[in-house]
N, C-alpha and C. Protein backbone atom coordinates (compact mmCIF):
# COMPACT_ATOMS: atom_id res chain seq x y z
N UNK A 1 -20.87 4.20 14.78
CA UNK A 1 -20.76 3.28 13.66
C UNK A 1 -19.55 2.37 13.92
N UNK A 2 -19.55 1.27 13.63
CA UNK A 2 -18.55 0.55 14.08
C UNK A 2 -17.59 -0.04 12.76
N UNK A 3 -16.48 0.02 12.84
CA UNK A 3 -15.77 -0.05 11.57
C UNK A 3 -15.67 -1.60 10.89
N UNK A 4 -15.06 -1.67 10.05
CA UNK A 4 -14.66 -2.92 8.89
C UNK A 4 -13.82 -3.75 9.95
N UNK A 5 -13.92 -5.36 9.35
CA UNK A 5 -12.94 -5.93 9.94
C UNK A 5 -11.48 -5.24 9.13
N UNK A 6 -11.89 -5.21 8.07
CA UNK A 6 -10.60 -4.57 7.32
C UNK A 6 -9.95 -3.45 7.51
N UNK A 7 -10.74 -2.62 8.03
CA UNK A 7 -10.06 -0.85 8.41
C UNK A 7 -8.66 -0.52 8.96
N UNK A 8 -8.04 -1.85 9.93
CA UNK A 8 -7.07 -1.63 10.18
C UNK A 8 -6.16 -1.59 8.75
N UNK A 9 -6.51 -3.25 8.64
CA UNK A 9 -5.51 -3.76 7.09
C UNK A 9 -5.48 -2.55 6.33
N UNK A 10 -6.31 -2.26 5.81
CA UNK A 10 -5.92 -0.93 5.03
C UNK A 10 -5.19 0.37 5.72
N UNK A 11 -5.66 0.88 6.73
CA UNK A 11 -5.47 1.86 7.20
C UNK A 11 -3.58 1.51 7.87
N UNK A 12 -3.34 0.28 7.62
CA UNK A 12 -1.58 -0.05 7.81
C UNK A 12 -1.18 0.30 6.79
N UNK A 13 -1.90 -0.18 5.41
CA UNK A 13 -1.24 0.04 3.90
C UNK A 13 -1.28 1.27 3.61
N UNK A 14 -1.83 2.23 3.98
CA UNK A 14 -1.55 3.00 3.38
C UNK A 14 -0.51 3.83 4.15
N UNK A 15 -0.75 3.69 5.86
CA UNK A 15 0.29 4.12 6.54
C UNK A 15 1.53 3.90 6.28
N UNK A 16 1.70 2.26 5.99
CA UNK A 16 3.29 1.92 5.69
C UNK A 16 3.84 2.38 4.19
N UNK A 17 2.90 2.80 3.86
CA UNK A 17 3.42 3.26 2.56
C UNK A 17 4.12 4.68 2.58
N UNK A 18 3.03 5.59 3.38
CA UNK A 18 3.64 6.77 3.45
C UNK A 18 4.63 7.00 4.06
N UNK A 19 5.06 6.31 4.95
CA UNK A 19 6.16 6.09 5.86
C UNK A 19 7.39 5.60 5.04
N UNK A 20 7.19 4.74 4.15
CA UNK A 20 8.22 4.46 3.00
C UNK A 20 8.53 5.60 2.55
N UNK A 21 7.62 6.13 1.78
CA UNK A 21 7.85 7.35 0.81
C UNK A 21 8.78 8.46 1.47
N UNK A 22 8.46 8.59 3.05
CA UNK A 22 8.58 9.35 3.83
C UNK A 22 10.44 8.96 3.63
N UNK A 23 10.23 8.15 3.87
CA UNK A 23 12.15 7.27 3.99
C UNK A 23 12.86 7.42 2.35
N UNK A 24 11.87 7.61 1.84
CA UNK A 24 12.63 7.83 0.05
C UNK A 24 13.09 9.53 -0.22
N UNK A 25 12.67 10.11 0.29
CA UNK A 25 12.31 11.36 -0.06
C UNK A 25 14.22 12.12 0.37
N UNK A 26 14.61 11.78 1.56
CA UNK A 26 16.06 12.07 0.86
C UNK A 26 17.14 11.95 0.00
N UNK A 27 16.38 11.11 -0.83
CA UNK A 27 17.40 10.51 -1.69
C UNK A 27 17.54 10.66 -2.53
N UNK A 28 18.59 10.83 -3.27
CA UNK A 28 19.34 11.50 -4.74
C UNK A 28 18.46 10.85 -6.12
N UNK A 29 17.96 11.48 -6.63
CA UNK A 29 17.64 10.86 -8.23
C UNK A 29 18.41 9.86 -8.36
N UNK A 30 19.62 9.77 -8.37
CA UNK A 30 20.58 7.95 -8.71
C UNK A 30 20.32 6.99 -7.66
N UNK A 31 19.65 7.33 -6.22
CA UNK A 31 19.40 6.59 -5.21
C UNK A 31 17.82 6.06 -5.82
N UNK A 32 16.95 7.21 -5.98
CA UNK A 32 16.20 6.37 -6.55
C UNK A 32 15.55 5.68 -7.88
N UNK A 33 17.10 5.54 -8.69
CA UNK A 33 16.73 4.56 -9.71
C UNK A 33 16.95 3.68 -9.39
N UNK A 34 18.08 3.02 -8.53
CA UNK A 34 18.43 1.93 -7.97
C UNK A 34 17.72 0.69 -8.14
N UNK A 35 18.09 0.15 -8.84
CA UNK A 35 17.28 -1.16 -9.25
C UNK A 35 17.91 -2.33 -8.78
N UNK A 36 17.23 -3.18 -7.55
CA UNK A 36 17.81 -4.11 -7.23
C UNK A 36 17.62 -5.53 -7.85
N UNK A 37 17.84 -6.90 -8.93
CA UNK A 37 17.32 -7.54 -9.06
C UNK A 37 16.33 -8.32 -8.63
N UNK A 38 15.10 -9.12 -9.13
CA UNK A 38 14.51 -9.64 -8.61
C UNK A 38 12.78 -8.55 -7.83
N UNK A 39 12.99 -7.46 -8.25
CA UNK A 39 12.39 -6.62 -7.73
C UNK A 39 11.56 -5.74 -8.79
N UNK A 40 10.36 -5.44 -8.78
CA UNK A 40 9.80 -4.64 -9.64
C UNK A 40 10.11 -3.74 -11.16
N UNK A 41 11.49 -2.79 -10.30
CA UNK A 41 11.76 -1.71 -11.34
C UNK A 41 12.65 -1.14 -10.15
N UNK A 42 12.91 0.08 -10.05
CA UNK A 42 13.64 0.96 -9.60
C UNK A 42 12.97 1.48 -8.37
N UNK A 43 13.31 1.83 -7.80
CA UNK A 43 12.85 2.67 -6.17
C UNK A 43 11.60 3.36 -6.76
N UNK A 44 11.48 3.98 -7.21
CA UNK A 44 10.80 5.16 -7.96
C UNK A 44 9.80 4.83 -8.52
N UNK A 45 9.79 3.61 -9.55
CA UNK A 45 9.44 2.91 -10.50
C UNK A 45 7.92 2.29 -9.71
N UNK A 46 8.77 1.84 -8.33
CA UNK A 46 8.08 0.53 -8.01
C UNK A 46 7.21 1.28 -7.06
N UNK A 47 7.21 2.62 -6.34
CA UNK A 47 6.46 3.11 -5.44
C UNK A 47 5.66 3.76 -6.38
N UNK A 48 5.79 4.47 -7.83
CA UNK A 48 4.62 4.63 -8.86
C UNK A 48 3.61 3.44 -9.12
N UNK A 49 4.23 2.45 -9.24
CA UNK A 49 3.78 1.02 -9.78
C UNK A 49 2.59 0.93 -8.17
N UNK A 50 3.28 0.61 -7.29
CA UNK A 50 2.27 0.58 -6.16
C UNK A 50 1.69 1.58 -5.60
N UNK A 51 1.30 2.73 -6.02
CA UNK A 51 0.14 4.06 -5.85
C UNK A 51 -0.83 3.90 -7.01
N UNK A 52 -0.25 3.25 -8.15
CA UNK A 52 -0.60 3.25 -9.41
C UNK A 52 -2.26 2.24 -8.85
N UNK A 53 -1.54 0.85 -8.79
CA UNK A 53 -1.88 -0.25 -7.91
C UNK A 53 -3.19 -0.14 -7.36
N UNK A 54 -3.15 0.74 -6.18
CA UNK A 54 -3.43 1.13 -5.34
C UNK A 54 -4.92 1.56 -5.80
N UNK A 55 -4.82 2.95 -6.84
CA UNK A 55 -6.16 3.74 -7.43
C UNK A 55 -6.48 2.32 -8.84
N UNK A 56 -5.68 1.65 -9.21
CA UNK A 56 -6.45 0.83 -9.86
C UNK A 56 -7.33 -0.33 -9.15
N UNK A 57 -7.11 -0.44 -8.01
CA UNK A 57 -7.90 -1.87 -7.32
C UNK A 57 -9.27 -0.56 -6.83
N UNK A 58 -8.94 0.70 -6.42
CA UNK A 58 -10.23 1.23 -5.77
C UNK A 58 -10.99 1.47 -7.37
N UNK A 59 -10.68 1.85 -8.63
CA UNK A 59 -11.25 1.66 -9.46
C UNK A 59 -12.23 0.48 -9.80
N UNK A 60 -11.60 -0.60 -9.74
CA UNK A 60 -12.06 -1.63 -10.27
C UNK A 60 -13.02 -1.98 -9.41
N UNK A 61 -13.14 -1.60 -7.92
CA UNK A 61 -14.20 -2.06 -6.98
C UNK A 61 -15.26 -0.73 -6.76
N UNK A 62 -15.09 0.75 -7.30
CA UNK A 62 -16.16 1.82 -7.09
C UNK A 62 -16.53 2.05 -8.44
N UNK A 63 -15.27 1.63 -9.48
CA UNK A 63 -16.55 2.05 -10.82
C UNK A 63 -16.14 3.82 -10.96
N UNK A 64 -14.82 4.25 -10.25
CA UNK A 64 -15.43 5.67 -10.12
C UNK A 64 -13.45 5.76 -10.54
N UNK A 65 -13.58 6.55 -11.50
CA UNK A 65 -12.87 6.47 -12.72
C UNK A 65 -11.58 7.68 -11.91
N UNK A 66 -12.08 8.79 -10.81
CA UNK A 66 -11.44 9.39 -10.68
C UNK A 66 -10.24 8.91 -9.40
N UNK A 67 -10.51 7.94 -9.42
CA UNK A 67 -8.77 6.39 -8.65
C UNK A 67 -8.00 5.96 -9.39
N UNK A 68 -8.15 6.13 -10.70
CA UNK A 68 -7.47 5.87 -12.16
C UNK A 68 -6.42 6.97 -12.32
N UNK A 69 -5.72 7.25 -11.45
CA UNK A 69 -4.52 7.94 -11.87
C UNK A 69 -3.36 7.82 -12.40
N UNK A 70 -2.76 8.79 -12.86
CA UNK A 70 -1.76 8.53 -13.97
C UNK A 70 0.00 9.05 -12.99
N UNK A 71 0.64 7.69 -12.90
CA UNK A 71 1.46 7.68 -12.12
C UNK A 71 2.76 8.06 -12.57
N UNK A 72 2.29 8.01 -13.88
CA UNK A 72 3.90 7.76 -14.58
C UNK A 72 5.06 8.67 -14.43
N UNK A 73 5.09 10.02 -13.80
CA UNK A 73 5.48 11.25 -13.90
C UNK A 73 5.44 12.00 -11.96
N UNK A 74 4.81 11.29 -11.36
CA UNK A 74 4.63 11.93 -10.10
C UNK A 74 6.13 11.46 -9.41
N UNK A 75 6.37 12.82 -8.68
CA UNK A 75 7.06 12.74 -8.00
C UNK A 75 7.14 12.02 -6.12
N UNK A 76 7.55 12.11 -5.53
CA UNK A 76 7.16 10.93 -4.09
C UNK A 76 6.05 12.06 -3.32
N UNK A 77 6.26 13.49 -3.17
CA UNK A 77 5.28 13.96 -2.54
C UNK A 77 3.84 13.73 -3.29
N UNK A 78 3.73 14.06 -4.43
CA UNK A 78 2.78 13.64 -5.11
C UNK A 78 2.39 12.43 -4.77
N UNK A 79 2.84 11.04 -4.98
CA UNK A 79 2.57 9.49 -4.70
C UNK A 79 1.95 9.76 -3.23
N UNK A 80 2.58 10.31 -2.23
CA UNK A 80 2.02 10.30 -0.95
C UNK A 80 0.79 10.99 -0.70
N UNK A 81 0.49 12.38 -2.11
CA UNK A 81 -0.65 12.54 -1.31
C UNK A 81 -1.70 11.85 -2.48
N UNK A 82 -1.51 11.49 -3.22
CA UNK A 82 -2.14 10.27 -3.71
C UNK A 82 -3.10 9.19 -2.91
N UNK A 83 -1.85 8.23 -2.01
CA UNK A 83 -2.38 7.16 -1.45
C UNK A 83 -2.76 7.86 -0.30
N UNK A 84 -2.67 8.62 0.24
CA UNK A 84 -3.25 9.55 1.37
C UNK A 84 -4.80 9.60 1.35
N UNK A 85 -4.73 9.92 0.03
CA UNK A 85 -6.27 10.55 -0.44
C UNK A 85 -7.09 9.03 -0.76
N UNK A 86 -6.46 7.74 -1.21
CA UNK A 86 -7.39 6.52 -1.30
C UNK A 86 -7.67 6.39 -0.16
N UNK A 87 -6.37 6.63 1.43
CA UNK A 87 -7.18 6.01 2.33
C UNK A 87 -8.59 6.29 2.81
N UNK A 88 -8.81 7.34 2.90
CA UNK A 88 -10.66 7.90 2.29
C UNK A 88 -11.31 7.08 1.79
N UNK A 89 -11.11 7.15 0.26
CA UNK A 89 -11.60 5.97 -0.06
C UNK A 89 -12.03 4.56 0.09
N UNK A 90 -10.73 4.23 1.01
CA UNK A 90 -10.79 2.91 1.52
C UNK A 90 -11.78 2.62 2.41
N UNK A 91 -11.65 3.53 3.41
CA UNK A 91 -12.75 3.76 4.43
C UNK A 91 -13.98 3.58 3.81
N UNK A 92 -14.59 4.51 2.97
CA UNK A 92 -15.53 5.02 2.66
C UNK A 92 -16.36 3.22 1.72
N UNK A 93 -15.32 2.59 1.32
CA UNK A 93 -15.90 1.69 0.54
C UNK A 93 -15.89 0.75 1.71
N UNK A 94 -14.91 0.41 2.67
CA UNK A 94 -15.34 -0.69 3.32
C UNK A 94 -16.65 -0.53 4.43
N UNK A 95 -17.22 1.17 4.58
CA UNK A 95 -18.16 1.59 5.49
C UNK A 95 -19.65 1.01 4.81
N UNK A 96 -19.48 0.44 3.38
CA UNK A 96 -20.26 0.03 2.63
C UNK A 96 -20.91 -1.08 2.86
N UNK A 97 -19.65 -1.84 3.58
CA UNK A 97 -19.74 -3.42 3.61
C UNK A 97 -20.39 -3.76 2.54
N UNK A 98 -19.24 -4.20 1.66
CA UNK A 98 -19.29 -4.75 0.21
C UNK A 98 -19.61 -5.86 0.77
N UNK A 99 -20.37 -6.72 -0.51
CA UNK A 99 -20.09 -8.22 -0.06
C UNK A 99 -18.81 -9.06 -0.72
N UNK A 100 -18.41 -9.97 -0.23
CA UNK A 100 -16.72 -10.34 -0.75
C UNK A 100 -16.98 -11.75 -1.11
N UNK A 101 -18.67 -11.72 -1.35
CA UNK A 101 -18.80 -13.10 -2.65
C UNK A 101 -19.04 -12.37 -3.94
N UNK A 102 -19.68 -10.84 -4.16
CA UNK A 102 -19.74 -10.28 -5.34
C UNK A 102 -18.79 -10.73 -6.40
N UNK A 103 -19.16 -11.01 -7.95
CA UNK A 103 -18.31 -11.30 -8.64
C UNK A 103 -17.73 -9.68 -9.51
N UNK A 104 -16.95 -9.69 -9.71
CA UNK A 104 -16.42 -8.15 -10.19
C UNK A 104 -15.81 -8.42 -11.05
N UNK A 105 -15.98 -8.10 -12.91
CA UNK A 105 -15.91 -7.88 -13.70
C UNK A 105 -14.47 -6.89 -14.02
N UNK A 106 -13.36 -7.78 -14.63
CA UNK A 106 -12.25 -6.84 -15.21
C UNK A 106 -12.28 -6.69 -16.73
N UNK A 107 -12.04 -5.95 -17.49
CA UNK A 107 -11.72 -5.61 -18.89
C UNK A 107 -10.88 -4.78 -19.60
N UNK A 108 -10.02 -5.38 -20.26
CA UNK A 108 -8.92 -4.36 -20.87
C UNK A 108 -9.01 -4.48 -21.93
N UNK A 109 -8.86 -3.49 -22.94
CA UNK A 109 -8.78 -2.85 -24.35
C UNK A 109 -8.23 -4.54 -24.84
N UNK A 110 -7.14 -4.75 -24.81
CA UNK A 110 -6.64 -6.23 -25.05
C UNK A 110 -7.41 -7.35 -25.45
N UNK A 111 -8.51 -7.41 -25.04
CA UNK A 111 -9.61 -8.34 -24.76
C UNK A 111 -9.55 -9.44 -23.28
N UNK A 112 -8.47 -9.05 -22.71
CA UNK A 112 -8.02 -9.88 -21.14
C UNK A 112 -9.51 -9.77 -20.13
N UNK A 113 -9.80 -10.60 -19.47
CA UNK A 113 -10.99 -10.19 -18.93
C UNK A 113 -10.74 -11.53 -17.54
N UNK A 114 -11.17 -10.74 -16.30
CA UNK A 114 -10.81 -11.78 -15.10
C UNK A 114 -12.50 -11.07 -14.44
N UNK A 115 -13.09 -12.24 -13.78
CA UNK A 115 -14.21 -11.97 -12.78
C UNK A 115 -13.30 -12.75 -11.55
N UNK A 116 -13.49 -11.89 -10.77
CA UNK A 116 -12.88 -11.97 -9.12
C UNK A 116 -13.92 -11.67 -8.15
N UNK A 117 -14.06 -12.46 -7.16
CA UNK A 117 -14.74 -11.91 -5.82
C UNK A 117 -14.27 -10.41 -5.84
N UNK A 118 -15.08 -9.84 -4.75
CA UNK A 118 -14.79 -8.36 -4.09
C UNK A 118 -13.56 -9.12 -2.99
N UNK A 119 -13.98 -10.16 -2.01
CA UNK A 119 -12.89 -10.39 -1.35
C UNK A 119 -11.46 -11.01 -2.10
N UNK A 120 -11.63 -11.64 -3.21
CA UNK A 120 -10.41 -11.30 -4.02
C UNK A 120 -9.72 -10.51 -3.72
N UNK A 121 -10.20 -9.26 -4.38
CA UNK A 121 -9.93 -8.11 -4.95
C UNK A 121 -9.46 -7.08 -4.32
N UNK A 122 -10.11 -7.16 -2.69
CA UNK A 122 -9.38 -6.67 -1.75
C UNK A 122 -8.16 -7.30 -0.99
N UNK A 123 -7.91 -8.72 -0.96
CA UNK A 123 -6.72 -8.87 -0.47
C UNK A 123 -5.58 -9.12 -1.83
N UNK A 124 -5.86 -8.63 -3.05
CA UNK A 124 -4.77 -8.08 -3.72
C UNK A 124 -4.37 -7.36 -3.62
N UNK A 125 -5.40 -6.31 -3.19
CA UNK A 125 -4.91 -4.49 -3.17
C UNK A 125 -3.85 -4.65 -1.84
N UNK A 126 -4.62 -5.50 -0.63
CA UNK A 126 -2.97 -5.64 0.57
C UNK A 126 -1.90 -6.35 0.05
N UNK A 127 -1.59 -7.52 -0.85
CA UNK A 127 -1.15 -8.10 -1.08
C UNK A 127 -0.08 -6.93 -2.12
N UNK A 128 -0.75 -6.51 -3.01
CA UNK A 128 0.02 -5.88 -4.40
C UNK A 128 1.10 -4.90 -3.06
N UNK A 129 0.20 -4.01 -2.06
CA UNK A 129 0.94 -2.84 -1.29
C UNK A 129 2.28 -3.43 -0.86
N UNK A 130 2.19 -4.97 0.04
CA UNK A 130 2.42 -5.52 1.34
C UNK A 130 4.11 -5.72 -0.24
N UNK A 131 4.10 -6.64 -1.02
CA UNK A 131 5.11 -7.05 -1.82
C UNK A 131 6.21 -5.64 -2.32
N UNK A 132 5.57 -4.78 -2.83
CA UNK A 132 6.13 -4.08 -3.66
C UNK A 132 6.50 -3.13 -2.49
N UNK A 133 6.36 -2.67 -1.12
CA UNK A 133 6.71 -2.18 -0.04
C UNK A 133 8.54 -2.82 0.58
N UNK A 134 8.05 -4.29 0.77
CA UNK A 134 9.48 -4.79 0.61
C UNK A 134 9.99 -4.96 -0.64
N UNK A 135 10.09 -4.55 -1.29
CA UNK A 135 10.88 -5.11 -2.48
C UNK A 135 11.77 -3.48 -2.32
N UNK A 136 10.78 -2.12 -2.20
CA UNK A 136 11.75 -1.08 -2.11
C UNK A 136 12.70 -0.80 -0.54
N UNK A 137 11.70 -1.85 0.42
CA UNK A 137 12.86 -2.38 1.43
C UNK A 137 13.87 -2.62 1.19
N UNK A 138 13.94 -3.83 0.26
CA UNK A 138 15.34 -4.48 -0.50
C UNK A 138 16.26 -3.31 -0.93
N UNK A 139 15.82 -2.65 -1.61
CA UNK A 139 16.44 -1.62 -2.70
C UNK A 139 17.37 -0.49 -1.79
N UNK A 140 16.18 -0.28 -0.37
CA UNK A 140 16.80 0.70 0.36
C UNK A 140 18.22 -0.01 0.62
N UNK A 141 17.97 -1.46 1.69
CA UNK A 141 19.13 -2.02 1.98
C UNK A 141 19.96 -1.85 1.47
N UNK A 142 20.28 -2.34 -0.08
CA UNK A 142 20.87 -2.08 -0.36
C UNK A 142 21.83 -1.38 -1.21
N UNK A 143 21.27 0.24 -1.17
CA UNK A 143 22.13 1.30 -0.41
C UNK A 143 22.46 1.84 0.74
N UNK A 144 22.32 0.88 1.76
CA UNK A 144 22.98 0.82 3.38
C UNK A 144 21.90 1.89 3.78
N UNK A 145 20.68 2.22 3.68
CA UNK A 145 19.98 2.55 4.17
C UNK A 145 18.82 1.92 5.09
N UNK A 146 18.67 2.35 6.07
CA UNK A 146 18.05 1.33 6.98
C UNK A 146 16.58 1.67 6.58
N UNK A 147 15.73 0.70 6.16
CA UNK A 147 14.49 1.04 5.70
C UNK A 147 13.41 1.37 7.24
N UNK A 148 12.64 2.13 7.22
CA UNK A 148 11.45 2.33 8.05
C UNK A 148 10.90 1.08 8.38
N UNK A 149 10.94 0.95 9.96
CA UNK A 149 9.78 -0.26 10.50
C UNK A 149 8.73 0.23 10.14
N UNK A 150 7.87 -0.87 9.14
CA UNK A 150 6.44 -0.66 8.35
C UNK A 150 5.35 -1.66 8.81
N UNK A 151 5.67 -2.68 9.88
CA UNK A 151 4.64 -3.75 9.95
C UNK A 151 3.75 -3.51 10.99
N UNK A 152 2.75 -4.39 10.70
CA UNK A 152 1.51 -4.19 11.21
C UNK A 152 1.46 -4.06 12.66
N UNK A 153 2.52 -4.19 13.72
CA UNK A 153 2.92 -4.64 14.63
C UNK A 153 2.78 -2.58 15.28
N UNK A 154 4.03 -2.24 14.41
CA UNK A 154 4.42 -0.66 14.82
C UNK A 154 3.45 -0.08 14.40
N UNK A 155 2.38 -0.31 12.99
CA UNK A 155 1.21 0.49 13.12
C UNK A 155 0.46 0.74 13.94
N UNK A 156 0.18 -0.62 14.89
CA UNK A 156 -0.83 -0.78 15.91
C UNK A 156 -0.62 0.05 16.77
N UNK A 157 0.61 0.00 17.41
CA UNK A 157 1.37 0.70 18.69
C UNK A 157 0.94 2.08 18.41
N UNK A 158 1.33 2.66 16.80
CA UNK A 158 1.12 4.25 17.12
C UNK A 158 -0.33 4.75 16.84
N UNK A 159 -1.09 3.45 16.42
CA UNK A 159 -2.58 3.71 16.13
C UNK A 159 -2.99 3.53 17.02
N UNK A 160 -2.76 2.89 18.59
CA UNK A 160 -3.18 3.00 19.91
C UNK A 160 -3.99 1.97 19.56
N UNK A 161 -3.49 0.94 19.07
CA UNK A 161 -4.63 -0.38 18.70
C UNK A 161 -4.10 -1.37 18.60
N UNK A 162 -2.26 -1.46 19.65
CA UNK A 162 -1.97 -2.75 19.88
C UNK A 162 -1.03 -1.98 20.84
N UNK A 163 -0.85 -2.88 22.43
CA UNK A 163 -0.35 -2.46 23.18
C UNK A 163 0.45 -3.76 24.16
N UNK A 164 2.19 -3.06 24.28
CA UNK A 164 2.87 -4.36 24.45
C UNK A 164 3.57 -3.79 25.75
N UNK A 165 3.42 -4.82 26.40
CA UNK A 165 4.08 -5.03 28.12
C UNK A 165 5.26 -5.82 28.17
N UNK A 166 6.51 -5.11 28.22
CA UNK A 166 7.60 -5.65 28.46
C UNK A 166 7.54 -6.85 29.91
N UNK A 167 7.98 -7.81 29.62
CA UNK A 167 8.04 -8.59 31.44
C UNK A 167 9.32 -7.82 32.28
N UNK A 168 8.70 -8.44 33.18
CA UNK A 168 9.50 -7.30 34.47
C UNK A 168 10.43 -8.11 34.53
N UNK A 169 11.97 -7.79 34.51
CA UNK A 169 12.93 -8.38 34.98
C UNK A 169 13.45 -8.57 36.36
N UNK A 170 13.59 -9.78 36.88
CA UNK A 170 13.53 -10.17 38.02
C UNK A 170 14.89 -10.43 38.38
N UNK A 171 15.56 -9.79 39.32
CA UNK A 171 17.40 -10.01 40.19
C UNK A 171 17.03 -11.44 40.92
N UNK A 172 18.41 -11.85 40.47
CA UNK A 172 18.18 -12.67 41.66
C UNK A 172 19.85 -12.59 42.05
């Protein structure tokens, strides 16, 4: 079976995510309230906010209520095996090959209501990951923590699906 053009894209987001989380996880309860301006919420805040994210975009595109999780309270191992468990999902919906002219129907109690392509809808879900990923970049910085290389670049390398040849240096 041959995969999605998208399989990587996702299969980075959710990698770089866990790899974040992975980089949060020593850090003191006051490290991660840390709220840097200009930025979501707090370390904590904002990696709930984007797992949250995450099962709400696979909601809104499977209809299947159990991606609707409740973030408010999870701790980072929890969040990780969270988005762990969409990347499944992800797979599983792009093995579908949705079509990404479908119009997809939003509705909130509010009365707010947005129809979006499926391809919308999926480059929000990279888009929502890709923002709120650096923003707890920012946050790490600055508490002089060096954040995890997360880009698509180092995914490839360790996914054996991008491969780089230094040039040979030449004496003269």
């Amino acid at each position: 079976m041959s995969k999605s053009l998208l399989d990587d894209a996702f299969a980075h987001h959710v990698w770089a995510t866990v790899r974040l989380i992975d980089a949060c996880i020593p850090l003191s309860p006051g490290q991660l309230a840390t709220n840097v301006p200009g930025t979501y919420g707090s370390i904590i805040e904002t990696l709930r906010h984007l797992v949250d994210g995450d099962g709400f975009y696979l909601y809104g595109l499977t209809g299947d209520r159990a991606h609707g999780i409740n973030t408010d309270h999870m701790d980072l191992r929890e969040l990780q095996s969270a988005i762990t468990t969409n990347s499944a999902a992800w797979s599983r919906l792009l093995a579908q090959n949705p079509d990404p002219d479908a119009i997809t129907l939003e509705l909130d109690d509010d009365g707010f209501e947005r129809r979006a392509t499926t391809g919308i809808r999926f480059a929000q879900a990279l888009h929502h990951g890709t923002d709120h990923r650096s923003q707890v970049c920012t946050a790490l910085t600055s508490l002089g923590v060096e954040p995890p290389s997360i880009d698509v670049w180092d995914f490839g390398k360790e996914a054996g699906r991008n491969i780089e040849i230094e040039p040979v240096q030449r004496h003269t």
